[in-house]
N, C-alpha and C. Protein backbone atom coordinates (compact mmCIF):
# COMPACT_ATOMS: atom_id res chain seq x y z
N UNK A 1 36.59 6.85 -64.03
CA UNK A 1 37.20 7.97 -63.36
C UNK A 1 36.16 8.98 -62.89
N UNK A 2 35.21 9.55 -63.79
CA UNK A 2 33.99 10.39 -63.72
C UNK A 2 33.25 9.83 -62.37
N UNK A 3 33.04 8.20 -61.74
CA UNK A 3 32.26 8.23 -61.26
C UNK A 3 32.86 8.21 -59.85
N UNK A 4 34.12 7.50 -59.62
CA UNK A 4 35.01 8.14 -58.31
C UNK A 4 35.45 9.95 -57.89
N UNK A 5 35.39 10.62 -59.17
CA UNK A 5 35.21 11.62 -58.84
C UNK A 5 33.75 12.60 -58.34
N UNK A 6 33.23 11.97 -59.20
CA UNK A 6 31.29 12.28 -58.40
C UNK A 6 31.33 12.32 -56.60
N UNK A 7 31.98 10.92 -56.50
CA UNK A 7 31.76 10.05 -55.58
C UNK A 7 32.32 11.21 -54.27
N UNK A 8 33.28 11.76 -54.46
CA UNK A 8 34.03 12.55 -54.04
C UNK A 8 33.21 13.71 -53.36
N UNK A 9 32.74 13.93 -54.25
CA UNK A 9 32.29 15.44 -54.30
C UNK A 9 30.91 15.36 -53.30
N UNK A 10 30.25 14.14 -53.47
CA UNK A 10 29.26 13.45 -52.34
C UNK A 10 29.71 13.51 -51.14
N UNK A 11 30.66 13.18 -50.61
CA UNK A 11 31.60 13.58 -49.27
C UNK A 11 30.81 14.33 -48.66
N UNK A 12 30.82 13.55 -47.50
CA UNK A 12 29.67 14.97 -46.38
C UNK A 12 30.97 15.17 -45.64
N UNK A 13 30.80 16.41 -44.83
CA UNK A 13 32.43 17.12 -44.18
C UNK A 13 31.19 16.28 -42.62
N UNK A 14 32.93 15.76 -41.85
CA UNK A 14 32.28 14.86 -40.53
C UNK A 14 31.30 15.92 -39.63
N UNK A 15 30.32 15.32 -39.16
CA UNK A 15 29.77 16.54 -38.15
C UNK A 15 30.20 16.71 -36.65
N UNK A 16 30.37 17.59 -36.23
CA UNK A 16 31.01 18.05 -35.38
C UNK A 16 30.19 18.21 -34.13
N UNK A 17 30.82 18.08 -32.74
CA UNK A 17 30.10 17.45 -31.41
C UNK A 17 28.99 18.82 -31.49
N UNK A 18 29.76 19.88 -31.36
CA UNK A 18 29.16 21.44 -30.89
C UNK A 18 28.23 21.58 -31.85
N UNK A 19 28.81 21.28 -33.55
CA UNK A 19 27.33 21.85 -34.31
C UNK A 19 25.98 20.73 -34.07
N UNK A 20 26.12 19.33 -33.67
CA UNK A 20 25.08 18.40 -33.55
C UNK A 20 24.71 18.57 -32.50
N UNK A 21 25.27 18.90 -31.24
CA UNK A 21 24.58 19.91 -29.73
C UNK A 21 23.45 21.09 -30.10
N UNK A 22 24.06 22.03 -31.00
CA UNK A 22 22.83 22.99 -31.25
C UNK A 22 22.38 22.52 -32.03
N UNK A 23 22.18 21.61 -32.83
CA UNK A 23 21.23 21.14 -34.37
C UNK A 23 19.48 20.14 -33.46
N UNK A 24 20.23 19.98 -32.58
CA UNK A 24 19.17 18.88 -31.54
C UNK A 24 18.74 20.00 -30.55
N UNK A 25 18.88 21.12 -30.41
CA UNK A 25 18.36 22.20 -29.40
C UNK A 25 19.18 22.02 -27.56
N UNK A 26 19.81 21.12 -27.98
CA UNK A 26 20.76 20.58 -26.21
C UNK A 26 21.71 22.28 -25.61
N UNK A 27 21.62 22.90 -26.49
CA UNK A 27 22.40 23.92 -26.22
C UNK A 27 22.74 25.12 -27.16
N UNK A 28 22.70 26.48 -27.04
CA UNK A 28 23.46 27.13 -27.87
C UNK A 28 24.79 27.60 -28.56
N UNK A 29 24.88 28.30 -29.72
CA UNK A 29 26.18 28.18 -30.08
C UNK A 29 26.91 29.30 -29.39
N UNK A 30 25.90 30.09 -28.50
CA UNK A 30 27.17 30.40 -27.20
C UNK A 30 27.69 29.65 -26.31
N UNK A 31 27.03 28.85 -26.00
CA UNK A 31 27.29 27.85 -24.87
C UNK A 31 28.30 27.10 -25.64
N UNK A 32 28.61 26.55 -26.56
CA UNK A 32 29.65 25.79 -27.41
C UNK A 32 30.80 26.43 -27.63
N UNK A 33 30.76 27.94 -27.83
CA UNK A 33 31.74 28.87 -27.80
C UNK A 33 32.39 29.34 -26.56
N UNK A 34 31.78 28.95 -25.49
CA UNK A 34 32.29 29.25 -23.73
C UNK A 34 32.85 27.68 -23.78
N UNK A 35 32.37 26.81 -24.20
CA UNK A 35 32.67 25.92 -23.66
C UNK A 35 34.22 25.18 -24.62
N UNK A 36 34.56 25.88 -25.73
CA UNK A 36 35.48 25.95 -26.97
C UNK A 36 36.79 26.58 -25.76
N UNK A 37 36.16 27.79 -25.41
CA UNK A 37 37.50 28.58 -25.15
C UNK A 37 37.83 28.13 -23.63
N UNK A 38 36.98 27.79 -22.86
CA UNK A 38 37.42 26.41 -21.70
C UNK A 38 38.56 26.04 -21.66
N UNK A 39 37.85 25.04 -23.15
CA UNK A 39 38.96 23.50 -23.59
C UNK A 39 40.31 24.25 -23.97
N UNK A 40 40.32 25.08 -24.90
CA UNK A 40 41.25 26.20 -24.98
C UNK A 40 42.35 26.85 -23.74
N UNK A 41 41.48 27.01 -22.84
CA UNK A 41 42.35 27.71 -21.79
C UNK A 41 42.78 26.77 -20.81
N UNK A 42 42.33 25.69 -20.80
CA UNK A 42 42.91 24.72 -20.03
C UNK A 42 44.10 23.67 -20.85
N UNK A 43 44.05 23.69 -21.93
CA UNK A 43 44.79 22.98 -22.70
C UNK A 43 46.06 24.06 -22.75
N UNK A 44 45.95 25.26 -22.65
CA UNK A 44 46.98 26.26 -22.90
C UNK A 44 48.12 26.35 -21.03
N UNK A 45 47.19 25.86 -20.06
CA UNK A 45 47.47 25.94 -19.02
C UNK A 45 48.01 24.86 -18.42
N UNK A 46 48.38 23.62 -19.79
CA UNK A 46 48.91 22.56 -19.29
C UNK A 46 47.72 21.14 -18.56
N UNK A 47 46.75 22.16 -18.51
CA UNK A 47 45.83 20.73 -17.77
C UNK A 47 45.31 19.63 -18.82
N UNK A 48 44.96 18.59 -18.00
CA UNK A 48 45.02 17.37 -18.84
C UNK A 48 43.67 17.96 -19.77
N UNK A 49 43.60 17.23 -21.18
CA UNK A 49 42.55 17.81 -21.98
C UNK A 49 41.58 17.05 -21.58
N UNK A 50 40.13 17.67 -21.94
CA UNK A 50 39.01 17.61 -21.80
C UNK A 50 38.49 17.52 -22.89
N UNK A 51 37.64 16.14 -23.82
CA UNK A 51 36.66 16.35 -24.57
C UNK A 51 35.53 17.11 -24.18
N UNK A 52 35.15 17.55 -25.37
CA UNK A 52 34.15 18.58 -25.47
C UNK A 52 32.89 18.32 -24.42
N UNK A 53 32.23 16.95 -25.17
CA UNK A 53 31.24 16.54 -24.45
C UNK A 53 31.29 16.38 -22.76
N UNK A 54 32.59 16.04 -22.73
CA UNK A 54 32.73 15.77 -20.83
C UNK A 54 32.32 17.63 -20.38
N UNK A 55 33.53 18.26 -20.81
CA UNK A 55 33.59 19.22 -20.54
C UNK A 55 32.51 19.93 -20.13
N UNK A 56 31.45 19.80 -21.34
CA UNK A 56 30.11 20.66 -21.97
C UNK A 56 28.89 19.81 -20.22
N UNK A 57 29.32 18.70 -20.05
CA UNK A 57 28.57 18.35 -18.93
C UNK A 57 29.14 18.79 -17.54
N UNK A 58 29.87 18.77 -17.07
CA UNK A 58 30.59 19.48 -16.10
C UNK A 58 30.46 21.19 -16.09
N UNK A 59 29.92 21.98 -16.71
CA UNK A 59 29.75 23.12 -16.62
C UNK A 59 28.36 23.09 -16.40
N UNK A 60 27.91 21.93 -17.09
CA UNK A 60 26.23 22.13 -16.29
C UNK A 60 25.76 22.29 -18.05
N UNK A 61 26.03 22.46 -19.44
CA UNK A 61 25.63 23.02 -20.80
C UNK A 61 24.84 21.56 -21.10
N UNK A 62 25.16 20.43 -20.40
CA UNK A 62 24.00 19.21 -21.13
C UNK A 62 24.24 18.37 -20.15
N UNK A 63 23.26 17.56 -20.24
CA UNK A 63 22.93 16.49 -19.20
C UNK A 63 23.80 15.08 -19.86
N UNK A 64 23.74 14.25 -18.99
CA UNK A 64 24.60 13.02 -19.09
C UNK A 64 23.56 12.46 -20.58
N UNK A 65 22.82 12.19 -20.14
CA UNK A 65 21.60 12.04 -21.04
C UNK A 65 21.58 12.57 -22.68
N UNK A 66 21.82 13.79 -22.76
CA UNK A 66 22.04 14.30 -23.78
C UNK A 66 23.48 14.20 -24.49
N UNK A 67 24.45 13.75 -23.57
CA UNK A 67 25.97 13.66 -23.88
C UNK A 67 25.48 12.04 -24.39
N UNK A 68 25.03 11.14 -24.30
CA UNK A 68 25.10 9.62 -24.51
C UNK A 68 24.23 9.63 -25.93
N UNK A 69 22.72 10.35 -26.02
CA UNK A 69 22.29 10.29 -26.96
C UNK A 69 23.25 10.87 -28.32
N UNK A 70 24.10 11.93 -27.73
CA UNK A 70 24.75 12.55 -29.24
C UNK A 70 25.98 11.77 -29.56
N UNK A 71 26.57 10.86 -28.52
CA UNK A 71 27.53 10.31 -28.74
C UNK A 71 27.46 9.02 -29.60
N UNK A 72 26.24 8.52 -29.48
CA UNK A 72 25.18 7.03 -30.14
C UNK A 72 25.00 7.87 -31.58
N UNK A 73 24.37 8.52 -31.97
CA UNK A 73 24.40 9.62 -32.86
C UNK A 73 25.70 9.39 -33.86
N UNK A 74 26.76 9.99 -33.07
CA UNK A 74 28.43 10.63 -33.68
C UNK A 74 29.11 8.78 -34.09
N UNK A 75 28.73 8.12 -33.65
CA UNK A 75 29.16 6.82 -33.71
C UNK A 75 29.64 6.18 -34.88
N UNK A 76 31.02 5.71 -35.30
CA UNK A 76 31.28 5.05 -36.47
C UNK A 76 30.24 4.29 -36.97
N UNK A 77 29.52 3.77 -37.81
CA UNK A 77 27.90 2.43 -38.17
C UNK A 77 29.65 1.76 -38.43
N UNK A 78 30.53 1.83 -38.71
CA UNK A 78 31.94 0.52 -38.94
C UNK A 78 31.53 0.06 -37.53
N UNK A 79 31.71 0.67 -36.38
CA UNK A 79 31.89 -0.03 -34.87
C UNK A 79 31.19 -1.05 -34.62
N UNK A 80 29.39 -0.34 -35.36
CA UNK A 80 28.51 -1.21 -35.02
C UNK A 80 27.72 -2.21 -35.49
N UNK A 81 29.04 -2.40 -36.60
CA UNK A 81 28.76 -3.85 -37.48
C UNK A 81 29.15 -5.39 -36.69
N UNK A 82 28.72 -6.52 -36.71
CA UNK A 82 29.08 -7.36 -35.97
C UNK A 82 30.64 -7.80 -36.40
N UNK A 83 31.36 -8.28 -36.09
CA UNK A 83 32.74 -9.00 -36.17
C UNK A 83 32.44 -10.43 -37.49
């Protein structure tokens, strides 16, 4: 029991697109916060949603380049086990 509960407590909390954008220098956490209340105001306005990362490139906050490297990054290692 002791060691499933350890196990637990090891738990890393998932990392998140915006904090691994500023952790790599691709952008600041203003730029993540303009680009938060965006997704926000367009989602409130009925328009179709926008992931972050698309979003964050279309305003010009990261290059395609930098959206592919963090996404390779964010990646299940389950996906990229063979079958």
């Amino acid at each position: 029991m002791r060691a499933s509960i350890g196990a637990m407590a090891v738990r890393k909390k998932p990392l998140r697109f915006g904090d691994l954008a500023v952790a790599k220098g691709f952008c600041t956490g203003k730029d993540v916060a303009q680009a938060l209340k965006l997704q926000a105001e367009q989602d409130a306005r009925g328009d179709r949603h926008q992931l972050l990362g698309i979003l964050m490139c279309r305003e010009g906050l990261l290059s395609t380049t930098q959206l592919i490297e963090m996404l390779k990054e964010l990646q299940p290692a389950a996906s990229s086990k063979p079958a």
